[in-house]
N, C-alpha and C. Protein backbone atom coordinates (compact mmCIF):
# COMPACT_ATOMS: atom_id res chain seq x y z
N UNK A 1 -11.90 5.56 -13.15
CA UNK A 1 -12.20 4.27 -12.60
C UNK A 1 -11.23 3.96 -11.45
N UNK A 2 -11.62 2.98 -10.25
CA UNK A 2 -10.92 3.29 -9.41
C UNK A 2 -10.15 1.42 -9.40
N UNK A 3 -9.28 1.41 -8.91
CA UNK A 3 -8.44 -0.02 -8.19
C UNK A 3 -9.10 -0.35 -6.61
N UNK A 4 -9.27 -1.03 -6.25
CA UNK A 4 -9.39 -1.50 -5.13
C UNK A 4 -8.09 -2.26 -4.56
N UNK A 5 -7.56 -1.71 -3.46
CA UNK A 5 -6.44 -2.71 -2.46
C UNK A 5 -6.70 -3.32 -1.30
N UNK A 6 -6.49 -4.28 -0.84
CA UNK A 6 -6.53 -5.09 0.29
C UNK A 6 -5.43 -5.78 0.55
N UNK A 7 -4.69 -5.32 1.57
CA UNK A 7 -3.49 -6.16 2.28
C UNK A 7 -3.15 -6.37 3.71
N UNK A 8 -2.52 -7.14 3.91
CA UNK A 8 -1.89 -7.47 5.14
C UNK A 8 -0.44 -8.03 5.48
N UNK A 9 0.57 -7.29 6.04
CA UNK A 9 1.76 -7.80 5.87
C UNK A 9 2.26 -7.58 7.33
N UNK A 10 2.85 -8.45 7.75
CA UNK A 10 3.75 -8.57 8.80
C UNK A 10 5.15 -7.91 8.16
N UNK A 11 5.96 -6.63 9.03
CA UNK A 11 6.90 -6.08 8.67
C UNK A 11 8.28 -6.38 9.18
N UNK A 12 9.51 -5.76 8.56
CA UNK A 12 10.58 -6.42 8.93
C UNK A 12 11.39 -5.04 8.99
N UNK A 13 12.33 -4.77 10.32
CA UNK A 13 12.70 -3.63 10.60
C UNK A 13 13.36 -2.71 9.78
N UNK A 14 13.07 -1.56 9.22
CA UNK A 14 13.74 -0.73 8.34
C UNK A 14 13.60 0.77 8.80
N UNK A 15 14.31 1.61 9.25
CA UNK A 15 13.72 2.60 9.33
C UNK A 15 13.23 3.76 8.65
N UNK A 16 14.27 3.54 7.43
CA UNK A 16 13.58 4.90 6.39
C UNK A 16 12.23 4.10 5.96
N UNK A 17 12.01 2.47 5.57
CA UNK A 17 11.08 2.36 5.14
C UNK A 17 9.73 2.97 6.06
N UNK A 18 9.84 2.38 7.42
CA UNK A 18 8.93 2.88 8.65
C UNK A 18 8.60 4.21 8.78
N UNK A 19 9.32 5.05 8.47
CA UNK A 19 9.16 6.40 8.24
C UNK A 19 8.12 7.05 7.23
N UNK A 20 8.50 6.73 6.26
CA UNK A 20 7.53 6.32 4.72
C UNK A 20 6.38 5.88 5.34
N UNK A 21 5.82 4.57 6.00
CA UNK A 21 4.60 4.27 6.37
C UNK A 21 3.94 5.20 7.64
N UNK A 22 5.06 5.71 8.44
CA UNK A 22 4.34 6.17 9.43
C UNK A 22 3.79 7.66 9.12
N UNK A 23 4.12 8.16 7.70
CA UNK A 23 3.82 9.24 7.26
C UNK A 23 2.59 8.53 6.43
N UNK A 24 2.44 7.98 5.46
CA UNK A 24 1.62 7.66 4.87
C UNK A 24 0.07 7.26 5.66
N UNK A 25 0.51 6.89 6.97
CA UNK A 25 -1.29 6.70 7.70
C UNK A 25 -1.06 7.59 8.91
N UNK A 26 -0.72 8.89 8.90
CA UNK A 26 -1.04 10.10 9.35
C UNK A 26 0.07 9.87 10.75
N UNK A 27 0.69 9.23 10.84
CA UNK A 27 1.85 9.12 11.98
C UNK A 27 2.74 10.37 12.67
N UNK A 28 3.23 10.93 11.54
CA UNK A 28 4.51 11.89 11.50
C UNK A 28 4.03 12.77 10.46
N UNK A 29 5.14 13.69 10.36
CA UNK A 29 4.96 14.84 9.20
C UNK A 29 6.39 13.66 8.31
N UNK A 30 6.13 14.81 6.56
CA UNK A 30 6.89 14.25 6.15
C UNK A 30 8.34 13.67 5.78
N UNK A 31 9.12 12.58 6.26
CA UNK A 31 10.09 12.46 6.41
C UNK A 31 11.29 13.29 5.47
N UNK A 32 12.15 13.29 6.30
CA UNK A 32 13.55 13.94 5.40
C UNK A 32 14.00 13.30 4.02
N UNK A 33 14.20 11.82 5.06
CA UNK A 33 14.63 10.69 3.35
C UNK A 33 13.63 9.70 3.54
N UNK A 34 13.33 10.04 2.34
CA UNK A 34 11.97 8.95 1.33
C UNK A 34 13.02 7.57 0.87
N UNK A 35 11.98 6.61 0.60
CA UNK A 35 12.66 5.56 0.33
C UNK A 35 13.24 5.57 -0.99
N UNK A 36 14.26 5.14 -1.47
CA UNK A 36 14.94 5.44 -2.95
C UNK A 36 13.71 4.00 -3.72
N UNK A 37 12.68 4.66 -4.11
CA UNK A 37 12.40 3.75 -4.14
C UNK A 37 11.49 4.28 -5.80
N UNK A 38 10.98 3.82 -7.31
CA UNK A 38 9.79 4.73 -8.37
C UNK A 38 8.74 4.68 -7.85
N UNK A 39 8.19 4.05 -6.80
CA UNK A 39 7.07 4.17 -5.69
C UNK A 39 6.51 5.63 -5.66
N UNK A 40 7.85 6.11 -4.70
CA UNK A 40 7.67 7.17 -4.29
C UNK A 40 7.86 8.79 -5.17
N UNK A 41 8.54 8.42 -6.15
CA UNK A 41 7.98 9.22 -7.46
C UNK A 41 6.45 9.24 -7.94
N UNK A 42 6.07 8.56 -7.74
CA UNK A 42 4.76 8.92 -8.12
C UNK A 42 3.76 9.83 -7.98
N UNK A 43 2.72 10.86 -8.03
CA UNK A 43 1.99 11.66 -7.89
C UNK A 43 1.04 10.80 -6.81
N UNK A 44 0.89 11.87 -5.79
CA UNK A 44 -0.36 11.19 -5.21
C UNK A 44 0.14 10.02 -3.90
N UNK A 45 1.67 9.41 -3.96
CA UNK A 45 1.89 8.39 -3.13
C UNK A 45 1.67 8.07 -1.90
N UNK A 46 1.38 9.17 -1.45
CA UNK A 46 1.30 9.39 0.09
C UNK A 46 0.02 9.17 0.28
N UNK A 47 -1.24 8.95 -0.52
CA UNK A 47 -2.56 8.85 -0.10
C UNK A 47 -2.96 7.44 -0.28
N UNK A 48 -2.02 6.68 -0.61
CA UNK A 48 -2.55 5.11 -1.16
C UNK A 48 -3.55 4.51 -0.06
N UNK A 49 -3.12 4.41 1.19
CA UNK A 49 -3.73 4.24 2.50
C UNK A 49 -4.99 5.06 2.85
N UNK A 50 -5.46 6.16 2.33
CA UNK A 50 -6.60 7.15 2.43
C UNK A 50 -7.37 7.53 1.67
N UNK A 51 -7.46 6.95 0.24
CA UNK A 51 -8.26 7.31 -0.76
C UNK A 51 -9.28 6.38 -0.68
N UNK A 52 -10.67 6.51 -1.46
CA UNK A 52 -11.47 5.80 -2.09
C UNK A 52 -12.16 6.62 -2.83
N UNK A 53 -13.44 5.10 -3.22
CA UNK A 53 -14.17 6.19 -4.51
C UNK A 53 -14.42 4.69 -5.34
N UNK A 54 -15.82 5.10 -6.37
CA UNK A 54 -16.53 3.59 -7.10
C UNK A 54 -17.09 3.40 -6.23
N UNK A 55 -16.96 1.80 -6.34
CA UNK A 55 -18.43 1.38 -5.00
C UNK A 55 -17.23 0.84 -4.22
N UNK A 56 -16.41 0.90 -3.77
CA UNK A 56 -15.58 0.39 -2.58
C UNK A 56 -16.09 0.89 -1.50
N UNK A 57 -15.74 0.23 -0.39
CA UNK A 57 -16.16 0.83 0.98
C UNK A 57 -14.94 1.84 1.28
N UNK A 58 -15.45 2.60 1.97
CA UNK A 58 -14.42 3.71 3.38
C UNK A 58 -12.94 3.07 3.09
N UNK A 59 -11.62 4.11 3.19
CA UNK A 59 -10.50 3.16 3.38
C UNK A 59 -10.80 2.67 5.02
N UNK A 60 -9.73 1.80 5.14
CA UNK A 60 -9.29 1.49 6.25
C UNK A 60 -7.59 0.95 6.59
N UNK A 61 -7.14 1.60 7.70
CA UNK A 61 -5.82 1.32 7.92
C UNK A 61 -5.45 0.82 9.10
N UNK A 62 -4.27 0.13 9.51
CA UNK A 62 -3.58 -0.40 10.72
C UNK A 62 -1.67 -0.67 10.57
N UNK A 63 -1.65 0.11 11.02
CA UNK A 63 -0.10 0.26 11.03
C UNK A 63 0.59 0.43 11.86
N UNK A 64 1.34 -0.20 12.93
CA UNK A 64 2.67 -0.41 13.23
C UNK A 64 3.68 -0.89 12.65
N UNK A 65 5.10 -0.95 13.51
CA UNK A 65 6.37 -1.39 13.01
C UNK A 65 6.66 -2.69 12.66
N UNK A 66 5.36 -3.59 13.30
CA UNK A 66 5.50 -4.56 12.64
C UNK A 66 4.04 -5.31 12.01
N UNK A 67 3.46 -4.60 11.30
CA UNK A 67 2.24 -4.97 10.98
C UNK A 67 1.41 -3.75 10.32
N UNK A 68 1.48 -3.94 8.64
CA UNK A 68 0.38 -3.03 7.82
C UNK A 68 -0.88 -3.75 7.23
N UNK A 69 -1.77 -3.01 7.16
CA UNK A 69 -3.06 -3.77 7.17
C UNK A 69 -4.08 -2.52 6.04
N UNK A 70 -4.31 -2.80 5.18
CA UNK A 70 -5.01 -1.27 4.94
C UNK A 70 -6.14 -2.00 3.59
N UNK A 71 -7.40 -0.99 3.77
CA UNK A 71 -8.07 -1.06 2.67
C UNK A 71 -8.25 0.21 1.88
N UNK A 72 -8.29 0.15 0.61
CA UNK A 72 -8.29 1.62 -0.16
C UNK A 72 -9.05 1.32 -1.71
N UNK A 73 -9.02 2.61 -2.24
CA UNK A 73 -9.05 2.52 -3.76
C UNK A 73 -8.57 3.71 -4.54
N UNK A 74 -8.03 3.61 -5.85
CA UNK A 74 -7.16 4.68 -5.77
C UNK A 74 -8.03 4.45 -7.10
N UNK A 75 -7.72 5.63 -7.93
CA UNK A 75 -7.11 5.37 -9.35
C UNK A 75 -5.68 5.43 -9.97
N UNK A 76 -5.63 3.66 -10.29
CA UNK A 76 -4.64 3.08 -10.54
C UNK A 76 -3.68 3.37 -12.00
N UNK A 77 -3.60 5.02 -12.37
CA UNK A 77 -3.18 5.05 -13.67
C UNK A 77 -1.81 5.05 -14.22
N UNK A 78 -0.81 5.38 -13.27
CA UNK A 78 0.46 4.91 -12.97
C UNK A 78 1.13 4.01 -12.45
N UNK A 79 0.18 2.92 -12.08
CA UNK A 79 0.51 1.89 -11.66
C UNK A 79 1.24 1.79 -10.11
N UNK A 80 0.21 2.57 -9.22
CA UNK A 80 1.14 2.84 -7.95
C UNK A 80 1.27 1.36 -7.16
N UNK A 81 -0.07 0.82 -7.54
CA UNK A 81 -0.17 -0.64 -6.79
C UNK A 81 0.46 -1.29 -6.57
N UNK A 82 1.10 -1.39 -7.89
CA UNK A 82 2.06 -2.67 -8.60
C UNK A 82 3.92 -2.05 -7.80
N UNK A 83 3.80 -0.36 -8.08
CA UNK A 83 4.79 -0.12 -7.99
C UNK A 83 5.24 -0.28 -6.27
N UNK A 84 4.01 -0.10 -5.57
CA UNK A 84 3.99 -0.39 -4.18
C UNK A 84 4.22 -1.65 -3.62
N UNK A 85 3.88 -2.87 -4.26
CA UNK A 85 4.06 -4.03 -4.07
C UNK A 85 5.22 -3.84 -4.60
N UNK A 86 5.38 -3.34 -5.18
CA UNK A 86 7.53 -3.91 -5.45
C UNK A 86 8.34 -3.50 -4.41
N UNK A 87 7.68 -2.36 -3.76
CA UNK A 87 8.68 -1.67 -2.80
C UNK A 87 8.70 -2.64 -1.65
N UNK A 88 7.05 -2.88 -1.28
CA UNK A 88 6.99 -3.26 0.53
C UNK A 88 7.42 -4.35 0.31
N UNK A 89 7.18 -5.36 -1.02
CA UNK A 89 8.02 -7.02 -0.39
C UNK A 89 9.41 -7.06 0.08
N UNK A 90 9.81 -5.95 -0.50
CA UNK A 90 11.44 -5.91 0.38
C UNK A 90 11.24 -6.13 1.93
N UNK A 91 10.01 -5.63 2.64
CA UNK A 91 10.10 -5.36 3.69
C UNK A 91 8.98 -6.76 4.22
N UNK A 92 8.59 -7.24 3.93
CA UNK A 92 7.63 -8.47 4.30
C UNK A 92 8.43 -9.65 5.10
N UNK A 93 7.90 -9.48 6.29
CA UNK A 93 8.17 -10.74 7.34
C UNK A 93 7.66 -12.33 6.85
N UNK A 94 7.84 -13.11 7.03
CA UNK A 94 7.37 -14.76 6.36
C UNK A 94 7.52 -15.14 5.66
N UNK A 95 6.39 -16.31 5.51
CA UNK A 95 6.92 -17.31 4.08
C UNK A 95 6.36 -15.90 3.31
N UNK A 96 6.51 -17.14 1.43
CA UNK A 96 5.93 -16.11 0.56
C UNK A 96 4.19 -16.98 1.08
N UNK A 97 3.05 -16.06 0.46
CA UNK A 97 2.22 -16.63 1.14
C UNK A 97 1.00 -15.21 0.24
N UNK A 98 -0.12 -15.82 0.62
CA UNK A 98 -1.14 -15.01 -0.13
C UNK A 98 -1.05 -13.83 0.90
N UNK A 99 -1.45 -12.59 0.51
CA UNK A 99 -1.78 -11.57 1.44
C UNK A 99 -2.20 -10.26 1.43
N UNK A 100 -3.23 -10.45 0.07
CA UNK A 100 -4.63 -9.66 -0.22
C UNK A 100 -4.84 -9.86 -1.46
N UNK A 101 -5.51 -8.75 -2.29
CA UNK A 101 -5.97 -8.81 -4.32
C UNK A 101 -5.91 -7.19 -3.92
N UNK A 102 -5.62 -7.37 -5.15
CA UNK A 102 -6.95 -5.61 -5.84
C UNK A 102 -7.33 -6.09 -6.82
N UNK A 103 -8.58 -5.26 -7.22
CA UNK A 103 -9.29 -5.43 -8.62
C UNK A 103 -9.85 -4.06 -8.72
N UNK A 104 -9.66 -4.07 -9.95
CA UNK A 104 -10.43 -2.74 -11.10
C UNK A 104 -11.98 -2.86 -10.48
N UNK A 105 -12.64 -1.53 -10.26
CA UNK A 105 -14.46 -1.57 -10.42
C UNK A 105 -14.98 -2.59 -11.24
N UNK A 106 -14.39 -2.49 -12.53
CA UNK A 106 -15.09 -3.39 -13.73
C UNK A 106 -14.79 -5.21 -13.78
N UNK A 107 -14.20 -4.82 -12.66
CA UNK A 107 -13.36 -6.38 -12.72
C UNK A 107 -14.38 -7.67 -11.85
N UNK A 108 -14.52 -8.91 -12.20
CA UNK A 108 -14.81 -9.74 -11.40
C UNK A 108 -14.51 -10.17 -10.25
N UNK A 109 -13.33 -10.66 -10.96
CA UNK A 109 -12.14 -11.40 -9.94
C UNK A 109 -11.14 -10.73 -9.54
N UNK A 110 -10.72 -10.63 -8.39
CA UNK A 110 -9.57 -9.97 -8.00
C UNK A 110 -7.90 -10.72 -8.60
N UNK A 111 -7.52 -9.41 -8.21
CA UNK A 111 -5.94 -10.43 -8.46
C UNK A 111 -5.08 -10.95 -7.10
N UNK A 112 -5.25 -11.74 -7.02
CA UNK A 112 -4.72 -11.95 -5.57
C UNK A 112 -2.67 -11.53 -5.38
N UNK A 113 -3.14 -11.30 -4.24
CA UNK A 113 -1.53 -10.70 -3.95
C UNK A 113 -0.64 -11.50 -3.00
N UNK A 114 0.28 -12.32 -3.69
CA UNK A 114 0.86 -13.29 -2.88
C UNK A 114 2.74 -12.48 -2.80
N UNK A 115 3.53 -12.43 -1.24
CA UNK A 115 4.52 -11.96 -1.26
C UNK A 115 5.38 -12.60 0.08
């Protein structure tokens, strides 16, 4: 079963983090130092931005240094979502403020993602 993601974040300068993203939506090859981050332990991390599958649409991505934008769906069985949202709010420009959901296939309602 797959997760669905939808986000949008205005970014805040980091460079190992930037590195990490600019590898993750096909930017660069893969960086030297990864972010110390259980994110990036995960199996699979590098495709969060490029997967789908269920009835989701196509991913879609937008990424610069100061601005990630991406739609995807993964299967969520390690909890990369959650573990991903822990990483990037470190890096989130603004107020705290809504700034996407995911939801399960089976799911109604999304969970909205406020950071």
């Amino acid at each position: 079963m797959y997760t669905e993601i939808v986000l949008d974040v205005r970014l805040c300068p980091d460079p190992v983090a930037h590195e990490a993203l600019r590898f993750m939506s096909y930017q660069c090859d893969l960086p030297k130092r990864l972010p110390d981050h259980p994110f990036f332990f995960e199996p699979n991390w590098q495709y969060l931005f490029r997967t789908c599958g269920g009835p989701f649409p196509e991913p879609t991505w937008f990424y610069t240094e100061e601005r990630l934008t991406f739609r995807s769906s993964i299967h969520n069985y390690g909890k990369q979502i959650e573990l991903f949202l822990s990483w990037i709010r470190l890096f989130v420009r603004g107020p705290y403020k809504f700034r996407g959901y995911h939801r399960h296939e089976e799911q109604i309602d999304p969970i909205l993602i406020y950071l």
